[in-house]
C-alpha atoms as a PDB file:
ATOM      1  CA  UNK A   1      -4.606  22.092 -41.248  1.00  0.00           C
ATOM      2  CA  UNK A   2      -5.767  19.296 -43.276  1.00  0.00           C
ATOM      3  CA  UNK A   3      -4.873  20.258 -46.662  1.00  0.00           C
ATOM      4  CA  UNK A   4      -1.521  21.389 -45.440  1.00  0.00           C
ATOM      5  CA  UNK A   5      -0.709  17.727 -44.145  1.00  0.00           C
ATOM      6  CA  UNK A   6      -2.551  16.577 -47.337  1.00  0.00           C
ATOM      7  CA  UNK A   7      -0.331  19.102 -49.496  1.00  0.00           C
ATOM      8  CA  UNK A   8       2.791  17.805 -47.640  1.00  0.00           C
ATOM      9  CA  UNK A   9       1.911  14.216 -48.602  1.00  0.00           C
ATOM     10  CA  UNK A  10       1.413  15.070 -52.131  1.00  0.00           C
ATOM     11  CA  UNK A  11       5.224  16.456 -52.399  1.00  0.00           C
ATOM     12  CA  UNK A  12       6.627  13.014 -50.509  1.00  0.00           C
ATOM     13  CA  UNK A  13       8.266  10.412 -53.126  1.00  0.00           C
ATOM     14  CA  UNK A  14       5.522   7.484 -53.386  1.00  0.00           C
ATOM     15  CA  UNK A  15       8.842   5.278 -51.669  1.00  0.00           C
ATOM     16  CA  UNK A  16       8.132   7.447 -48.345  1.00  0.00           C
ATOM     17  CA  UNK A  17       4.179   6.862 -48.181  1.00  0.00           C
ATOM     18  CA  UNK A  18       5.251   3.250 -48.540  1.00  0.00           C
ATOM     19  CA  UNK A  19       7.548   3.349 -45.769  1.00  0.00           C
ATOM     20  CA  UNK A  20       4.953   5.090 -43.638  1.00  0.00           C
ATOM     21  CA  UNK A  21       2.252   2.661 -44.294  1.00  0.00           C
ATOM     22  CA  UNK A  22       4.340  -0.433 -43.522  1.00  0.00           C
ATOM     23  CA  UNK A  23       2.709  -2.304 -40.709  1.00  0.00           C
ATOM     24  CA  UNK A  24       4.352  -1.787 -37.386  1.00  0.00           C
ATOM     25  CA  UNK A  25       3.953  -4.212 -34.582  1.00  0.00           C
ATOM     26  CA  UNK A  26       4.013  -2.938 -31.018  1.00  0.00           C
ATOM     27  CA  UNK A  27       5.109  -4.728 -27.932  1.00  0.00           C
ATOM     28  CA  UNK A  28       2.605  -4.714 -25.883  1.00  0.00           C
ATOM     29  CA  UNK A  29       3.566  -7.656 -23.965  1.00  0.00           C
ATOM     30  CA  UNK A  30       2.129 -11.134 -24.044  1.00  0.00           C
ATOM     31  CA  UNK A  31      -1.572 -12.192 -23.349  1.00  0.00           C
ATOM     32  CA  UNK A  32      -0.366 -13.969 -19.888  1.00  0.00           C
ATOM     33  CA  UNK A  33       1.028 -10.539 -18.700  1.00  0.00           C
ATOM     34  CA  UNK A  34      -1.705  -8.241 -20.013  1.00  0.00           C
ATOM     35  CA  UNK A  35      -4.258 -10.901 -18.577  1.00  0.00           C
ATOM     36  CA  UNK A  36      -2.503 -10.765 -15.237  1.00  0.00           C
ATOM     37  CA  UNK A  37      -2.972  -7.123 -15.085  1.00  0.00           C
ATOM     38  CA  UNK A  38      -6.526  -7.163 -16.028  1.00  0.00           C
ATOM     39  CA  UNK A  39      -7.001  -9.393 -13.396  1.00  0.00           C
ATOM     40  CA  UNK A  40      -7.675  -8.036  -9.880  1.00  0.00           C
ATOM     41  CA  UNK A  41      -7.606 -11.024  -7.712  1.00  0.00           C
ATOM     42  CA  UNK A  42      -6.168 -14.753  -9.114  1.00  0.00           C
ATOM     43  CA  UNK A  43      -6.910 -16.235  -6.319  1.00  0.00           C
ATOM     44  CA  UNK A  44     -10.280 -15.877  -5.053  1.00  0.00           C
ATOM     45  CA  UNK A  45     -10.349 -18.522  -2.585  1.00  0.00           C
ATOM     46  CA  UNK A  46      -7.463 -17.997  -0.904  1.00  0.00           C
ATOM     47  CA  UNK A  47      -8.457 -14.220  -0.520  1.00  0.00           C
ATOM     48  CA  UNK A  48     -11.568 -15.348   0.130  1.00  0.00           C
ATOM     49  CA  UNK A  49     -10.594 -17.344   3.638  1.00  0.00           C
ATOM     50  CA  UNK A  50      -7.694 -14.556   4.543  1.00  0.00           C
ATOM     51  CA  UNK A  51     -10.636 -12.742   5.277  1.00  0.00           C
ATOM     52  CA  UNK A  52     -13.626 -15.366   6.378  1.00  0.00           C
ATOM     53  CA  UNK A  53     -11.519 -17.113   8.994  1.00  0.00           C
ATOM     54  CA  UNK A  54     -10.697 -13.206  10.916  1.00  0.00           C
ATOM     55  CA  UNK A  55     -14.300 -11.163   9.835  1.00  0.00           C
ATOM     56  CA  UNK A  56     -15.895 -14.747  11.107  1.00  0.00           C
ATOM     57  CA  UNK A  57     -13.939 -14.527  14.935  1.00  0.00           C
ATOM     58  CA  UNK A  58     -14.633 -11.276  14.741  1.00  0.00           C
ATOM     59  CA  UNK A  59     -18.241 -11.618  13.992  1.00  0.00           C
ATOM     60  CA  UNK A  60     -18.615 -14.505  16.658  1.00  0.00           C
ATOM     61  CA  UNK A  61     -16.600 -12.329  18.961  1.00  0.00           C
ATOM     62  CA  UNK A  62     -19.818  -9.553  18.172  1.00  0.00           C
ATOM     63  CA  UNK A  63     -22.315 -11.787  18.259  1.00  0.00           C
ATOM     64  CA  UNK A  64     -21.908 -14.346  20.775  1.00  0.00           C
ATOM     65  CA  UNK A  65     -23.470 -14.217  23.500  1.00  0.00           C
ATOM     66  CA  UNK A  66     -26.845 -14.338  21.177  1.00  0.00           C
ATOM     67  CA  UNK A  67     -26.569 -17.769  20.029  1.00  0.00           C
ATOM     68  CA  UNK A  68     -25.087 -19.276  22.647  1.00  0.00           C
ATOM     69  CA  UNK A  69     -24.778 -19.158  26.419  1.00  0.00           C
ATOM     70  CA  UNK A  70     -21.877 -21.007  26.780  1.00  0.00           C
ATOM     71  CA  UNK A  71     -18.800 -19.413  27.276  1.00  0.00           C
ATOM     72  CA  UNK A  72     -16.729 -22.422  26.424  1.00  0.00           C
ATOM     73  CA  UNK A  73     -18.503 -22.664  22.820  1.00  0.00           C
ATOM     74  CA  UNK A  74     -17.910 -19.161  22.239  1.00  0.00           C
ATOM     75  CA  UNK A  75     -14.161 -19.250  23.398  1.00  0.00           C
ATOM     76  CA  UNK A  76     -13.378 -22.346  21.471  1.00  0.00           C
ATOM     77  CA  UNK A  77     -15.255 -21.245  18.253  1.00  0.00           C
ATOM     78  CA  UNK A  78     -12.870 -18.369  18.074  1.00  0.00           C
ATOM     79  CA  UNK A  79      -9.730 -20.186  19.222  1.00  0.00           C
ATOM     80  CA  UNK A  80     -10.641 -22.892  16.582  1.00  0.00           C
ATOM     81  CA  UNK A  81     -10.935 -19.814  13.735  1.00  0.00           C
ATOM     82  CA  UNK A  82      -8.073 -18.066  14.931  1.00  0.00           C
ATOM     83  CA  UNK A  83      -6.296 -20.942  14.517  1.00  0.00           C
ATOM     84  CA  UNK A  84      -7.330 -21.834  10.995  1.00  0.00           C
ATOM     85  CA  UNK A  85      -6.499 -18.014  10.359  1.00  0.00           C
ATOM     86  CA  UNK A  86      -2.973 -18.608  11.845  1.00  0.00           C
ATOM     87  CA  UNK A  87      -2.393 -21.785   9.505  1.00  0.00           C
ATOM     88  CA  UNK A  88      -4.148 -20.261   6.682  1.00  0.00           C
ATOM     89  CA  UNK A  89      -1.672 -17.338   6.795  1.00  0.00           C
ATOM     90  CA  UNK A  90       1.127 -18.994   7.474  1.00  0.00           C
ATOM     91  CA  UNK A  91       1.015 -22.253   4.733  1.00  0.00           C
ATOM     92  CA  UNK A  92      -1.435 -20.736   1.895  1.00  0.00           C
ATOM     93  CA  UNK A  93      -2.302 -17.282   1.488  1.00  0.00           C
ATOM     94  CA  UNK A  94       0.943 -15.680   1.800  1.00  0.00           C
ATOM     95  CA  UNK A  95       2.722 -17.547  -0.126  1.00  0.00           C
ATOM     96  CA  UNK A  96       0.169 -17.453  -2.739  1.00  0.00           C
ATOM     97  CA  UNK A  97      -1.328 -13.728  -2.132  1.00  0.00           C
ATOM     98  CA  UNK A  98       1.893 -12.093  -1.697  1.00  0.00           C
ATOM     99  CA  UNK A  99       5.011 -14.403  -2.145  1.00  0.00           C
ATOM    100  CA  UNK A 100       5.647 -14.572   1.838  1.00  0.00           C
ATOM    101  CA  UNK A 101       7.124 -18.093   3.875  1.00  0.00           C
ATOM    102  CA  UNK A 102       7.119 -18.816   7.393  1.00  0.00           C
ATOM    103  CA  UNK A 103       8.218 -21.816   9.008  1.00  0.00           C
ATOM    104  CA  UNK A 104       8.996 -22.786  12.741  1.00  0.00           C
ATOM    105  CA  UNK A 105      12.156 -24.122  13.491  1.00  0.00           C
ATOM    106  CA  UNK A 106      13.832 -24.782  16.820  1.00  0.00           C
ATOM    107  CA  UNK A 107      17.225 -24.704  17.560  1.00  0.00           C
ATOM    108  CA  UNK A 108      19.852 -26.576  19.670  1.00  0.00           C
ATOM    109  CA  UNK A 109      18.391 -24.988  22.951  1.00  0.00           C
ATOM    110  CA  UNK A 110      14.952 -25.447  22.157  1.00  0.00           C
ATOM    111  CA  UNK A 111      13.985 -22.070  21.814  1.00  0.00           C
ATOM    112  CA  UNK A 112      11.489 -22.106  18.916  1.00  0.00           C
ATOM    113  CA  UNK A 113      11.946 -19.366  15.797  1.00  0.00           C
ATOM    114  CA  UNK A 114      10.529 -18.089  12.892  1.00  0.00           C
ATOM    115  CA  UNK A 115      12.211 -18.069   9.872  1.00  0.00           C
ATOM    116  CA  UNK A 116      11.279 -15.487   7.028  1.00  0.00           C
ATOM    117  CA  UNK A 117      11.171 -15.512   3.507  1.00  0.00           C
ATOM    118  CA  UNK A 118      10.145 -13.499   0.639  1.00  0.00           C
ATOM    119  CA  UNK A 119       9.819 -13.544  -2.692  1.00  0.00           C
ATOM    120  CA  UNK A 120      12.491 -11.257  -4.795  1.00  0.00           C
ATOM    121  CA  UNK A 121      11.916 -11.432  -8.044  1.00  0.00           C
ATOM    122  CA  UNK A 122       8.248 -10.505  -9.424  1.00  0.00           C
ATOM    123  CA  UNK A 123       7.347 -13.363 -11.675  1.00  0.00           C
ATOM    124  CA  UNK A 124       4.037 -14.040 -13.962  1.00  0.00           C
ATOM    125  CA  UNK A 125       2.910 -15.800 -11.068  1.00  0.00           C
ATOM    126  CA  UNK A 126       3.114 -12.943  -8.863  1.00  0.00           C
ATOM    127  CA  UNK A 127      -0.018 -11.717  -6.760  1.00  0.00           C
ATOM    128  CA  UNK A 128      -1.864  -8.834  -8.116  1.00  0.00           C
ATOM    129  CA  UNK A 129      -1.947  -5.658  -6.362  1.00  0.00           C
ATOM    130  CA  UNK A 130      -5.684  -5.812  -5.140  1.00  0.00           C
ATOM    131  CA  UNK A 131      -4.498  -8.986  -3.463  1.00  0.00           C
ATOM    132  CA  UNK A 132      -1.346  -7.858  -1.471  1.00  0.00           C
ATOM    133  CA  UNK A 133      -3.494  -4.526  -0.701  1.00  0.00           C
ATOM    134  CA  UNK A 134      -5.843  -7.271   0.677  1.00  0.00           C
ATOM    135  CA  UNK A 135      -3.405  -9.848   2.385  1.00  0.00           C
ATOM    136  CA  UNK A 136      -1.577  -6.536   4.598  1.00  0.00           C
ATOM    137  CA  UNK A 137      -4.832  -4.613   5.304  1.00  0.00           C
ATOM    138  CA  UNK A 138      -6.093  -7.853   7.014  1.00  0.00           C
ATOM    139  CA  UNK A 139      -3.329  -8.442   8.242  1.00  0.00           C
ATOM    140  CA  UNK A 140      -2.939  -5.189  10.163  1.00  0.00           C
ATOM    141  CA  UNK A 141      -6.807  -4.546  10.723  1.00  0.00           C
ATOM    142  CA  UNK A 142      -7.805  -7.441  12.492  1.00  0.00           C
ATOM    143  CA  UNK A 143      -5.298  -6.564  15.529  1.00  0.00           C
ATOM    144  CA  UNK A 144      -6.060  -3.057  15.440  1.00  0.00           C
ATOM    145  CA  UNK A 145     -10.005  -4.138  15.679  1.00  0.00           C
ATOM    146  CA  UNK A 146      -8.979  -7.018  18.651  1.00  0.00           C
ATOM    147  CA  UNK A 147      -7.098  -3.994  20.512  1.00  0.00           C
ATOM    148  CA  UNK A 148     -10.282  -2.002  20.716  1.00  0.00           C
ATOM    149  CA  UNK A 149     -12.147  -5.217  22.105  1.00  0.00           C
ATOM    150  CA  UNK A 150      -9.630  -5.621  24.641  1.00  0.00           C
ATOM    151  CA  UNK A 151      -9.910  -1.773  25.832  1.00  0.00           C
ATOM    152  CA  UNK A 152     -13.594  -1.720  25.477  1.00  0.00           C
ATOM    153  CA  UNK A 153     -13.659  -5.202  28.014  1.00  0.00           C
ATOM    154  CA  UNK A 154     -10.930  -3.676  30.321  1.00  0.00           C
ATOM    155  CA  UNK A 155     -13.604  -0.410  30.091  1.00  0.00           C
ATOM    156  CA  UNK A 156     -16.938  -1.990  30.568  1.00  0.00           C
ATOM    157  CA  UNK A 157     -15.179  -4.239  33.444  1.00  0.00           C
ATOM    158  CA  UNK A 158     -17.103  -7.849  31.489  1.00  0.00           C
ATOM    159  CA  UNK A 159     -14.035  -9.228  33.152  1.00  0.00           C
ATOM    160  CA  UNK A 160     -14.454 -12.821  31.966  1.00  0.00           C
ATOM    161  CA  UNK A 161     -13.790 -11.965  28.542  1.00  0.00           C
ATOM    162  CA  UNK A 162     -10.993  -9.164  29.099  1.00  0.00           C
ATOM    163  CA  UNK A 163      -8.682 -12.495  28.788  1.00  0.00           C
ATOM    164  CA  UNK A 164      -9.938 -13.922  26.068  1.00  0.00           C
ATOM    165  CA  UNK A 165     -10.026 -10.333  24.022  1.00  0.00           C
ATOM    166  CA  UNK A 166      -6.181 -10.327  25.118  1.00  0.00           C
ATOM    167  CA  UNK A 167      -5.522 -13.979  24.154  1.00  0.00           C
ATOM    168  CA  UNK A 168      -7.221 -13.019  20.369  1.00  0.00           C
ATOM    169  CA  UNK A 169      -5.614  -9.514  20.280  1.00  0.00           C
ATOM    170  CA  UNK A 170      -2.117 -11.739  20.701  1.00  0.00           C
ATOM    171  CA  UNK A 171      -2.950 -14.639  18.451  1.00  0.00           C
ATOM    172  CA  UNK A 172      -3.976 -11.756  15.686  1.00  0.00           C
ATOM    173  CA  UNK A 173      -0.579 -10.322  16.209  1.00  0.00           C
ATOM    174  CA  UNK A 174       1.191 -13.426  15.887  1.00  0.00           C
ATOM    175  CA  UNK A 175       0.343 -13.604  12.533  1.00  0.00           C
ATOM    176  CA  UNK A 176       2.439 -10.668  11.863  1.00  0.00           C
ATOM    177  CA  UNK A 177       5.320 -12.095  13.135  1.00  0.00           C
ATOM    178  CA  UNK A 178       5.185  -9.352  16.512  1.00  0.00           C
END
């Protein structure tokens, strides 16, 4: 096979095996955009407290009741990181994880609404894939996981925290918008 290509070179006009040695550049796209897909997450911190603020309500939700007797402390340490989780959602990690805004605004009435935005247009800022699959699978998780605390309350009858696993369960789903 060799010496037939080699043969068929031989018979070429030395102007062809010019022509097919030229250099030939290839497009393969700039170093921003090939360093942007080599990356798996650019923002680290951000997906780093999308997840601590709901694995760390979740994990106070767990573990409780072994650190601290008080019911108050426990309630308000998860209210307080629900809450961060809420903001954090809301103001940072969407927009930057996924190219999602929310913002509150109330009408004439009073009545209070959401208002939705997202991004169109996928620019070189745009979130890698590892860090939308990140943003909606914590997104969607953490209620799914608050559910099964509120059935397994209603179930074992600890009816002091069946609220509070119902008040969490709802201020997880908030963050999707309901």
């Amino acid at each position: 096979m060799r010496q037939a290509a080699a043969a068929g070179a031989a018979r070429l006009p030395p102007q062809a095996l010019l022509e097919d040695t030229e250099d030939v550049s290839l497009d393969l796209g700039s170093e921003e955009e090939l360093a942007l897909q080599k990356a798996r997450i650019r923002h680290p911190l951000a997906t780093f407290f999308h997840l601590f603020f709901r694995v760390s309500a979740i994990v106070t939700y767990l573990f409780c009741d072994w650190f601290s007797n008080s019911f108050v402390a426990c309630f308000v340490t998860i209210l307080l990181l629900l809450s961060f989780d809420f903001w954090s959602v809301k103001n940072v990690t969407g927009r930057l994880l996924v190219g999602l805004r929310w913002w509150n605004q109330i009408d004439e009435d009073g009545k209070s609404h959401w208002v939705f935005e997202a991004k169109r247009v996928p620019t070189i800022a745009a979130s890698t894939e590892a860090e939308a699959r990140i943003f909606w699978l914590g997104l969607i998780i953490c209620p799914v996981i608050w559910t099964m605390f509120f059935f397994s309350t209603l179930f074992s009858l600890k009816l002091k925290w069946l609220d509070r696993a119902g008040e969490f369960q709802k201020m997880a789903l908030e963050n999707m918008g309901r």
